[in-house]
PDB file of N, CA and C in Angstrom:
ATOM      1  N   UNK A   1      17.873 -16.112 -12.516  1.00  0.00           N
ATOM      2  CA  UNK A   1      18.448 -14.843 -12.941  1.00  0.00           C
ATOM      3  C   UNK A   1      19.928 -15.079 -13.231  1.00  0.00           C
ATOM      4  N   UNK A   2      20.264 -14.415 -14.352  1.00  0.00           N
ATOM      5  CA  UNK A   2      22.222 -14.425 -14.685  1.00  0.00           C
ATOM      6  C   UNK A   2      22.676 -13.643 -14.200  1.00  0.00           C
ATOM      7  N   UNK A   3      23.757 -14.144 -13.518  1.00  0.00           N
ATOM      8  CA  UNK A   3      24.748 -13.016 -12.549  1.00  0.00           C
ATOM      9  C   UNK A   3      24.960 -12.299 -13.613  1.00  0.00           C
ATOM     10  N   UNK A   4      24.965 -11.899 -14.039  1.00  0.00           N
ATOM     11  CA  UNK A   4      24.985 -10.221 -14.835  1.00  0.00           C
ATOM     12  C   UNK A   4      24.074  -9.211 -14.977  1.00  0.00           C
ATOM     13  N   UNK A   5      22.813  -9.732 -14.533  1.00  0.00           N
ATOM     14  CA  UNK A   5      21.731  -9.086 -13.585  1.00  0.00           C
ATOM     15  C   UNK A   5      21.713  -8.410 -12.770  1.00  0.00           C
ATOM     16  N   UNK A   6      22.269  -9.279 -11.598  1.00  0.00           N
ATOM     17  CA  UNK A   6      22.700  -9.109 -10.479  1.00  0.00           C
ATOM     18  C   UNK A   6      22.829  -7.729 -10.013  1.00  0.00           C
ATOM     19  N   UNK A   7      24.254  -6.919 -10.778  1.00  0.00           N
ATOM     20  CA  UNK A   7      24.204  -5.590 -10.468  1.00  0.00           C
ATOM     21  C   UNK A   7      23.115  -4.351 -10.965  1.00  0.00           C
ATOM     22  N   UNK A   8      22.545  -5.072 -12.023  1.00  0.00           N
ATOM     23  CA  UNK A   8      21.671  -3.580 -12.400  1.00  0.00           C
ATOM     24  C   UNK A   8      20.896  -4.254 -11.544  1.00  0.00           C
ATOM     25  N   UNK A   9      19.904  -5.372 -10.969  1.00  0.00           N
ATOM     26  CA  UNK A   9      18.943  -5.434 -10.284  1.00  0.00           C
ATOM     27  C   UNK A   9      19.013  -4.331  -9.199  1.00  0.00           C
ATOM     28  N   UNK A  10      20.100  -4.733  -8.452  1.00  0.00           N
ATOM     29  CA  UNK A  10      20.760  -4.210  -7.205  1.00  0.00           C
ATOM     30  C   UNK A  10      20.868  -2.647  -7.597  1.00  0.00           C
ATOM     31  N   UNK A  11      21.433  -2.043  -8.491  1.00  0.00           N
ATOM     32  CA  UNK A  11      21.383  -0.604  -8.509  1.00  0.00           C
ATOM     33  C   UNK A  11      19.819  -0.061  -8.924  1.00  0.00           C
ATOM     34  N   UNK A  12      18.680  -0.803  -9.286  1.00  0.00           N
ATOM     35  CA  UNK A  12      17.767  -0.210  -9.338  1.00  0.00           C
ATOM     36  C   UNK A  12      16.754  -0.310  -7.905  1.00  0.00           C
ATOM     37  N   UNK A  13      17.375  -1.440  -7.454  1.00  0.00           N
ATOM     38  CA  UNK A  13      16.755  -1.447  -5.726  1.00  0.00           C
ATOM     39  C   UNK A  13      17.547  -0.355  -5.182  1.00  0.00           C
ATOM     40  N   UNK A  14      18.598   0.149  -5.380  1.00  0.00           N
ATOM     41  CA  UNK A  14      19.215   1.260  -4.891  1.00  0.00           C
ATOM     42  C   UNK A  14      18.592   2.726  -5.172  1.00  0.00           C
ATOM     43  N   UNK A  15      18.197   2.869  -6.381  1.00  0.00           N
ATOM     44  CA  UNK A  15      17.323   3.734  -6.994  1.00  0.00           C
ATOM     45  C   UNK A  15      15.936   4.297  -6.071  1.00  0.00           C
ATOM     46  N   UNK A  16      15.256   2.881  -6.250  1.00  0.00           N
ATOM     47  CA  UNK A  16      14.273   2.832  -5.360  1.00  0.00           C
ATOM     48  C   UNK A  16      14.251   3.356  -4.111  1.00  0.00           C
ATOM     49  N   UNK A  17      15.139   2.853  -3.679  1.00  0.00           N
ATOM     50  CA  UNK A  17      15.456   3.036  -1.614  1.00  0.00           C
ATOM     51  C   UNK A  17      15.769   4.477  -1.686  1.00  0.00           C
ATOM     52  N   UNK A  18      16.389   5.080  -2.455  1.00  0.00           N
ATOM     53  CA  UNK A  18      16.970   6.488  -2.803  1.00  0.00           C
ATOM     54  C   UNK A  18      15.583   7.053  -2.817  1.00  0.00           C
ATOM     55  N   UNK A  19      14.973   6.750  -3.528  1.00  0.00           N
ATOM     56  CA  UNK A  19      14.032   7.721  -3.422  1.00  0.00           C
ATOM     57  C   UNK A  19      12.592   7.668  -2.236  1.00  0.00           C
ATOM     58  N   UNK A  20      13.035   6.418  -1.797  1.00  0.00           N
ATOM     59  CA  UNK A  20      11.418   6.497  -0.706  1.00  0.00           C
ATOM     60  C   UNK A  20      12.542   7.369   0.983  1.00  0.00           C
ATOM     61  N   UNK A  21      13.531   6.767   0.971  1.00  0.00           N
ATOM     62  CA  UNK A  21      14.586   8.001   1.904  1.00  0.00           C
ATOM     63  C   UNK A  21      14.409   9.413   1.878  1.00  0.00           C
ATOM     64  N   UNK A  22      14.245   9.504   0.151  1.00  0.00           N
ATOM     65  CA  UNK A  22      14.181  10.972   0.247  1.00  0.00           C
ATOM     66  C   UNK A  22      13.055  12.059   0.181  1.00  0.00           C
ATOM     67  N   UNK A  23      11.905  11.110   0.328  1.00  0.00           N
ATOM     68  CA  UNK A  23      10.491  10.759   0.310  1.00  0.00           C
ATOM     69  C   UNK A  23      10.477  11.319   2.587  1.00  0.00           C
ATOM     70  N   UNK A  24      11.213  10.841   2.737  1.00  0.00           N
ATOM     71  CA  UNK A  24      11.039  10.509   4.317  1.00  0.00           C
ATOM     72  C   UNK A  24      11.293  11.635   4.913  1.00  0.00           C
ATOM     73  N   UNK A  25      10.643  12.238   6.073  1.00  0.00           N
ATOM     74  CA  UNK A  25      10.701  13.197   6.395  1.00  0.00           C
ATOM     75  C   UNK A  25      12.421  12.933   7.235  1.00  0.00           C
ATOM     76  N   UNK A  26      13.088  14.056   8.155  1.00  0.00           N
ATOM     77  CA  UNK A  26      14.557  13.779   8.175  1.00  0.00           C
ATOM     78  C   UNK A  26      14.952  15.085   9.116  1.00  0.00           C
ATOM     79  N   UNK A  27      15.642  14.819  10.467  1.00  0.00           N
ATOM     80  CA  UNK A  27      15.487  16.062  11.375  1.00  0.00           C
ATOM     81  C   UNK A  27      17.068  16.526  10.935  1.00  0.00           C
ATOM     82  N   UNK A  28      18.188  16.173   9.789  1.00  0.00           N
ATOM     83  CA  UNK A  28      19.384  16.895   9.354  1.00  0.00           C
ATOM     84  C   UNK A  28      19.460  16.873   8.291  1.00  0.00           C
ATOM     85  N   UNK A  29      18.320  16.736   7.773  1.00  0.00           N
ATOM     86  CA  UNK A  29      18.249  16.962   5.993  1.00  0.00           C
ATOM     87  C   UNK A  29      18.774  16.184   5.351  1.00  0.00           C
ATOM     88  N   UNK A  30      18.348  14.836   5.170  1.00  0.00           N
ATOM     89  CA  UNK A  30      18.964  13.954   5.172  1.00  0.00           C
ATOM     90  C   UNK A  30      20.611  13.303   4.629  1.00  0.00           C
ATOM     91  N   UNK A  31      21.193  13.945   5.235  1.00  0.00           N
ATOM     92  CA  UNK A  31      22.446  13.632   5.011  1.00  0.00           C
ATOM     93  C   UNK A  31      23.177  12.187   5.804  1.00  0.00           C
ATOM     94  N   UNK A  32      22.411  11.761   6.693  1.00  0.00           N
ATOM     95  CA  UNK A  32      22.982  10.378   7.391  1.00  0.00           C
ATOM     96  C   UNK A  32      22.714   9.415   6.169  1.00  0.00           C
ATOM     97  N   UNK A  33      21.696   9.835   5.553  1.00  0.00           N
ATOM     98  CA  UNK A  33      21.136   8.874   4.434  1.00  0.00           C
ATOM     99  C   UNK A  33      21.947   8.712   3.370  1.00  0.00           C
ATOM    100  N   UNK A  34      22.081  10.573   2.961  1.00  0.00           N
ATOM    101  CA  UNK A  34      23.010  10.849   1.646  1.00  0.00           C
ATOM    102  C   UNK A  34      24.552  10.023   1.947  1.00  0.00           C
ATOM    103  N   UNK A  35      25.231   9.702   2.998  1.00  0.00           N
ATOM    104  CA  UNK A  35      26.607   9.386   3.243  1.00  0.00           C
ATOM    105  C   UNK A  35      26.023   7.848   3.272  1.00  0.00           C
ATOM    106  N   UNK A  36      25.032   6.920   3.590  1.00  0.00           N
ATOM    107  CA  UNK A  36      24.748   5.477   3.945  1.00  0.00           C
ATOM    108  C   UNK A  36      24.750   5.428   2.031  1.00  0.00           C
ATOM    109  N   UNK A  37      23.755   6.258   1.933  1.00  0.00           N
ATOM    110  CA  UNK A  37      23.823   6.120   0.323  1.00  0.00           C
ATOM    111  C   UNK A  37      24.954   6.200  -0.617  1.00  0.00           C
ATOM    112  N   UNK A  38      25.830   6.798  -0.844  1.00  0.00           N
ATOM    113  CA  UNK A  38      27.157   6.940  -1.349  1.00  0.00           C
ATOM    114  C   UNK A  38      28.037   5.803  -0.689  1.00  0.00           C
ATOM    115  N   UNK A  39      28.213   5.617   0.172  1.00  0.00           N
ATOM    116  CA  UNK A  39      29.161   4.111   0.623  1.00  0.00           C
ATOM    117  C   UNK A  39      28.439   3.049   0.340  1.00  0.00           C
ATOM    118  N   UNK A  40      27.086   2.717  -0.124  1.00  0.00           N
ATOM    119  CA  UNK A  40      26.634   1.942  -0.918  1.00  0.00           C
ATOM    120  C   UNK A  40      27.040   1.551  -2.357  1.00  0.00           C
ATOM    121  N   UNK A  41      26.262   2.843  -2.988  1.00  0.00           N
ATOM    122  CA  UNK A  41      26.060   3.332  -4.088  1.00  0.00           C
ATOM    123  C   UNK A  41      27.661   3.428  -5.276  1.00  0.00           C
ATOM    124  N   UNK A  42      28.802   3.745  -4.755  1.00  0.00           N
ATOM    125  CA  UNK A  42      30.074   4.079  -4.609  1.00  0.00           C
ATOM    126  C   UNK A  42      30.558   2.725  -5.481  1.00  0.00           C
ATOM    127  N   UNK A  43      30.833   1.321  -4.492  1.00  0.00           N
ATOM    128  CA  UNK A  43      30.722   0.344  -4.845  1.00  0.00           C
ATOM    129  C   UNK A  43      29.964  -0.926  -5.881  1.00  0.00           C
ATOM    130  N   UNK A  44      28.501  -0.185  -5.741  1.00  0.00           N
ATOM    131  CA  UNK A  44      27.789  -1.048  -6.396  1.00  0.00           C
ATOM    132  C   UNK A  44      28.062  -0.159  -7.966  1.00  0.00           C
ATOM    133  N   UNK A  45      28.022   0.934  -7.989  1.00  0.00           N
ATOM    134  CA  UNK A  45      28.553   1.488  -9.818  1.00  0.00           C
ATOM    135  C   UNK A  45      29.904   0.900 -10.039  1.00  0.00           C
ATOM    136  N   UNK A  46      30.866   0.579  -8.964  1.00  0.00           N
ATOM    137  CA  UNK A  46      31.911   0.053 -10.083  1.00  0.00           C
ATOM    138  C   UNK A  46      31.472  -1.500 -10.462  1.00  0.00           C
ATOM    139  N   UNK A  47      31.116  -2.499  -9.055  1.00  0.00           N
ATOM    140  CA  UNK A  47      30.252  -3.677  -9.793  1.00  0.00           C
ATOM    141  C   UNK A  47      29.599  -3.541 -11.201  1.00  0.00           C
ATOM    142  N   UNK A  48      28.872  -2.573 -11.080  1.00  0.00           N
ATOM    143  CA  UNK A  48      27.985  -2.455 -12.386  1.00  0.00           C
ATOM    144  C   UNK A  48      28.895  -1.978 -13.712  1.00  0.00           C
ATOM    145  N   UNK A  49      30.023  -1.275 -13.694  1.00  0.00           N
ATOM    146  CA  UNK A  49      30.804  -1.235 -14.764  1.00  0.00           C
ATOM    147  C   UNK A  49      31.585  -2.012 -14.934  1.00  0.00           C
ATOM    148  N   UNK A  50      32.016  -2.994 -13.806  1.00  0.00           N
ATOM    149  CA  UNK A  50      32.922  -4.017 -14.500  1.00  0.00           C
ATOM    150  C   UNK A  50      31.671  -5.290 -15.377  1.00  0.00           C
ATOM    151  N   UNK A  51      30.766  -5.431 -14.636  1.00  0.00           N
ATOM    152  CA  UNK A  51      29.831  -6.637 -15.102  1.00  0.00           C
ATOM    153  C   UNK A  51      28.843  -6.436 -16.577  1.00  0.00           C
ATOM    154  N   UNK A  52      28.426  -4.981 -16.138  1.00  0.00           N
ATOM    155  CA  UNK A  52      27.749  -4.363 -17.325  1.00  0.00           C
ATOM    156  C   UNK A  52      28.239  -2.966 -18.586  1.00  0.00           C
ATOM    157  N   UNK A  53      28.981  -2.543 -17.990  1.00  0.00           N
ATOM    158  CA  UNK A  53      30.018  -1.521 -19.021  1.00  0.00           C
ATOM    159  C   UNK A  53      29.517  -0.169 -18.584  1.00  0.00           C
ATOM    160  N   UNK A  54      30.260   0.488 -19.241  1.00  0.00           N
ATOM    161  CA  UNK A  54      29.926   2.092 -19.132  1.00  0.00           C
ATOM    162  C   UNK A  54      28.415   2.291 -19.379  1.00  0.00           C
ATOM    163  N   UNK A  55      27.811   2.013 -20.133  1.00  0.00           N
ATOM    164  CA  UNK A  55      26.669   2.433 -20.454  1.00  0.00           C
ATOM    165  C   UNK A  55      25.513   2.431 -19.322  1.00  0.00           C
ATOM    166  N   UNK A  56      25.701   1.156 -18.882  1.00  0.00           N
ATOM    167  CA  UNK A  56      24.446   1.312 -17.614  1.00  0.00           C
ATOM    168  C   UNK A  56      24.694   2.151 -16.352  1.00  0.00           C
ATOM    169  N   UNK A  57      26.369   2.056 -16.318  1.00  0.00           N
ATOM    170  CA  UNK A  57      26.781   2.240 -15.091  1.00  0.00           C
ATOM    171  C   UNK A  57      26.553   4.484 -15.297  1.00  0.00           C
ATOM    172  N   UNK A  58      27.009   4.811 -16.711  1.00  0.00           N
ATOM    173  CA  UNK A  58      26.597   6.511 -16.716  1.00  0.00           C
ATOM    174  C   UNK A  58      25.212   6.573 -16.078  1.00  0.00           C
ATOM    175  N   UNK A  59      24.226   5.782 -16.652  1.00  0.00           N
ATOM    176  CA  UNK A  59      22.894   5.760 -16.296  1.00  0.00           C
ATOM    177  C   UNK A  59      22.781   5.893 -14.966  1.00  0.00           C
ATOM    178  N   UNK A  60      23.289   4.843 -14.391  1.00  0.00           N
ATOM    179  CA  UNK A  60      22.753   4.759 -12.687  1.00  0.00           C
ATOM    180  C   UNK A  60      23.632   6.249 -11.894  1.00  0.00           C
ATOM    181  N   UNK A  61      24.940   6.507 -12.502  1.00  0.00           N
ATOM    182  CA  UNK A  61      25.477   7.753 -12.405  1.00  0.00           C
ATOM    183  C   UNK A  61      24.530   8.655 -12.421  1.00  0.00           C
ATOM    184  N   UNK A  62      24.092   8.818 -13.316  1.00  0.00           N
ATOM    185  CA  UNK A  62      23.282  10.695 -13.855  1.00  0.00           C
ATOM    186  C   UNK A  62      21.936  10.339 -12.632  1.00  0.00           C
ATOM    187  N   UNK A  63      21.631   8.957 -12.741  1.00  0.00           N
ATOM    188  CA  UNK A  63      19.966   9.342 -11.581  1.00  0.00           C
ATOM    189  C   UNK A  63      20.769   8.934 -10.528  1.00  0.00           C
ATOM    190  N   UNK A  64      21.507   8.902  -9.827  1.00  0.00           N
ATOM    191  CA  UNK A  64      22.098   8.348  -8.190  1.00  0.00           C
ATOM    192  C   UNK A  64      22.371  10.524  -8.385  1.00  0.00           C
ATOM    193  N   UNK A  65      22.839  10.651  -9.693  1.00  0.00           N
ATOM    194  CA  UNK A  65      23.483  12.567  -9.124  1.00  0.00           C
ATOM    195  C   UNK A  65      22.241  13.199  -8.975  1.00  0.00           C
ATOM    196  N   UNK A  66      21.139  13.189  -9.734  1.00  0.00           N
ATOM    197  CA  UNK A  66      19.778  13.338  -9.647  1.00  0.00           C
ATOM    198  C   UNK A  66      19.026  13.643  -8.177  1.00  0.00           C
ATOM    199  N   UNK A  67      19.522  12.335  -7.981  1.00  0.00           N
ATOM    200  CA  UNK A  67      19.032  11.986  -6.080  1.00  0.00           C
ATOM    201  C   UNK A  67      19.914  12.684  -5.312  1.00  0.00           C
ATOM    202  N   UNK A  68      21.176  12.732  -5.453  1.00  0.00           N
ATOM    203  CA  UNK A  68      21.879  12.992  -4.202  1.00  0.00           C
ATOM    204  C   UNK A  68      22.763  14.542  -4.634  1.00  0.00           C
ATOM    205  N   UNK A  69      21.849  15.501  -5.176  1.00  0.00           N
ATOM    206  CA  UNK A  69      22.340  16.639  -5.868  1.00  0.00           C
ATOM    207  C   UNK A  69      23.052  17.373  -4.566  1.00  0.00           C
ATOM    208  N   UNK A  70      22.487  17.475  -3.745  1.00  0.00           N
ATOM    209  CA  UNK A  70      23.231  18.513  -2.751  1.00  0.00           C
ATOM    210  C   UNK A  70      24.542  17.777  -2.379  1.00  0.00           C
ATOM    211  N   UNK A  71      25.014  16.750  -2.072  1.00  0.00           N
ATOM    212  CA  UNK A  71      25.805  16.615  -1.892  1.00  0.00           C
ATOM    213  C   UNK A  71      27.196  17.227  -2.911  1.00  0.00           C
ATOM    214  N   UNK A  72      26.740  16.600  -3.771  1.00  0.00           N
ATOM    215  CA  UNK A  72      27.059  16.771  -5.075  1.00  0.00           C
ATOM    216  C   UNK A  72      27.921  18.576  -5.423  1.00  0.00           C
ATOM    217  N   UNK A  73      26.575  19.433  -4.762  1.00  0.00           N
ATOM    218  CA  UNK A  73      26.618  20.920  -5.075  1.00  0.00           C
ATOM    219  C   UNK A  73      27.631  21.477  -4.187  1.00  0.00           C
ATOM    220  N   UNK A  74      27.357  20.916  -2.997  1.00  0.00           N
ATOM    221  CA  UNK A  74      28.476  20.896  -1.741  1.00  0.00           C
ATOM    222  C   UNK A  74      30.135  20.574  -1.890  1.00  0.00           C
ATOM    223  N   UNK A  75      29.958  19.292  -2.652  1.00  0.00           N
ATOM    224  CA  UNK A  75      30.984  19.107  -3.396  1.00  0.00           C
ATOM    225  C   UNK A  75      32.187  19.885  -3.597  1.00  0.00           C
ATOM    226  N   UNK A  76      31.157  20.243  -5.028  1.00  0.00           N
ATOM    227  CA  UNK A  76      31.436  21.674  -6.216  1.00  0.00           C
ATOM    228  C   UNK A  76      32.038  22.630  -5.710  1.00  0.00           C
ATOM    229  N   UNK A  77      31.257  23.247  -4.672  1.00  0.00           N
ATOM    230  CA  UNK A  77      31.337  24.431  -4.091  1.00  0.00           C
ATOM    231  C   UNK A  77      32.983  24.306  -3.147  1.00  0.00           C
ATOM    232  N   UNK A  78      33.038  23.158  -2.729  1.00  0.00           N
ATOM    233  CA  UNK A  78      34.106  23.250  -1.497  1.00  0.00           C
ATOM    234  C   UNK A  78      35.296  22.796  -2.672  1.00  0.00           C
ATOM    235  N   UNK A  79      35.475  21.822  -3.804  1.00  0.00           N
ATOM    236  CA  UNK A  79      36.459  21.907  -4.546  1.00  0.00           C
ATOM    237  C   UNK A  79      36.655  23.211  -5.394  1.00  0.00           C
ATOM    238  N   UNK A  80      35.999  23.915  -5.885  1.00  0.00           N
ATOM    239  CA  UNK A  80      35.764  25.508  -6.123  1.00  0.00           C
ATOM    240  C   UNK A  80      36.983  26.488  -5.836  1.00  0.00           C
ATOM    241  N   UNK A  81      36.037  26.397  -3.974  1.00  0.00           N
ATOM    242  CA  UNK A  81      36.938  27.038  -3.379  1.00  0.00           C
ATOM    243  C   UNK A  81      37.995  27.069  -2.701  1.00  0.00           C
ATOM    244  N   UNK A  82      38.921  25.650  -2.695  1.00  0.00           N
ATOM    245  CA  UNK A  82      39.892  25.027  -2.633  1.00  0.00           C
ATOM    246  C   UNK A  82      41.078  25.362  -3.506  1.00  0.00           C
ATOM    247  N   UNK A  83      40.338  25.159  -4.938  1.00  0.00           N
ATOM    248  CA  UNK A  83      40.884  25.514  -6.286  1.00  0.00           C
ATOM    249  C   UNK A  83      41.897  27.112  -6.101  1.00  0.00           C
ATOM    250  N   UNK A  84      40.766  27.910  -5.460  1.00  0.00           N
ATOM    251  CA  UNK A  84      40.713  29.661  -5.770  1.00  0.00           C
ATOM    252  C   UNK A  84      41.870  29.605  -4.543  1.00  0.00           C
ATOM    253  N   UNK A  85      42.418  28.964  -3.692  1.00  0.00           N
ATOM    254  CA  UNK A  85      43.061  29.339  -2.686  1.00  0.00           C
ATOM    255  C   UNK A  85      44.864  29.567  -3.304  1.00  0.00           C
TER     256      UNK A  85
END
């Protein structure tokens, strides 16, 4: 395999794991997961944009936001209302 592989391999094993986690049943909704996932995930998209460019790296963007929407909405909501203060 060419190290330039490397990172999309790795962000689609990330993909994967993302979704059998969220597949998994979870007694705090899985948020220990959603935060293991993002300090992963975080790192391995900039790997993937320096090695492979914007293009793959939007990709693994839009399905990693896909997967990890609540966080995401939580986000939104708390920069929102930060904004309005």
């Amino acid at each position: 395999m060419n190290e330039t592989m490397i990172p999309l391999v790795l962000a689609l094993i990330w993909l994967i794991v993302a979704n059998i986690l969220g597949a998994l049943p979870s007694k705090d909704n899985h948020w220990r997961r959603a935060y293991l996932l993002i300090a992963l995930g975080l790192p391995l998209a900039i790997w993937l944009w320096i090695v492979q460019g914007w293009g793959a790296t939007v990709l693994f963007l839009v399905c990693a936001a896909s997967l990890l929407r609540w966080p995401l909405i939580y986000a939104w909501r708390w920069m929102a209302k930060s904004m309005r203060k």
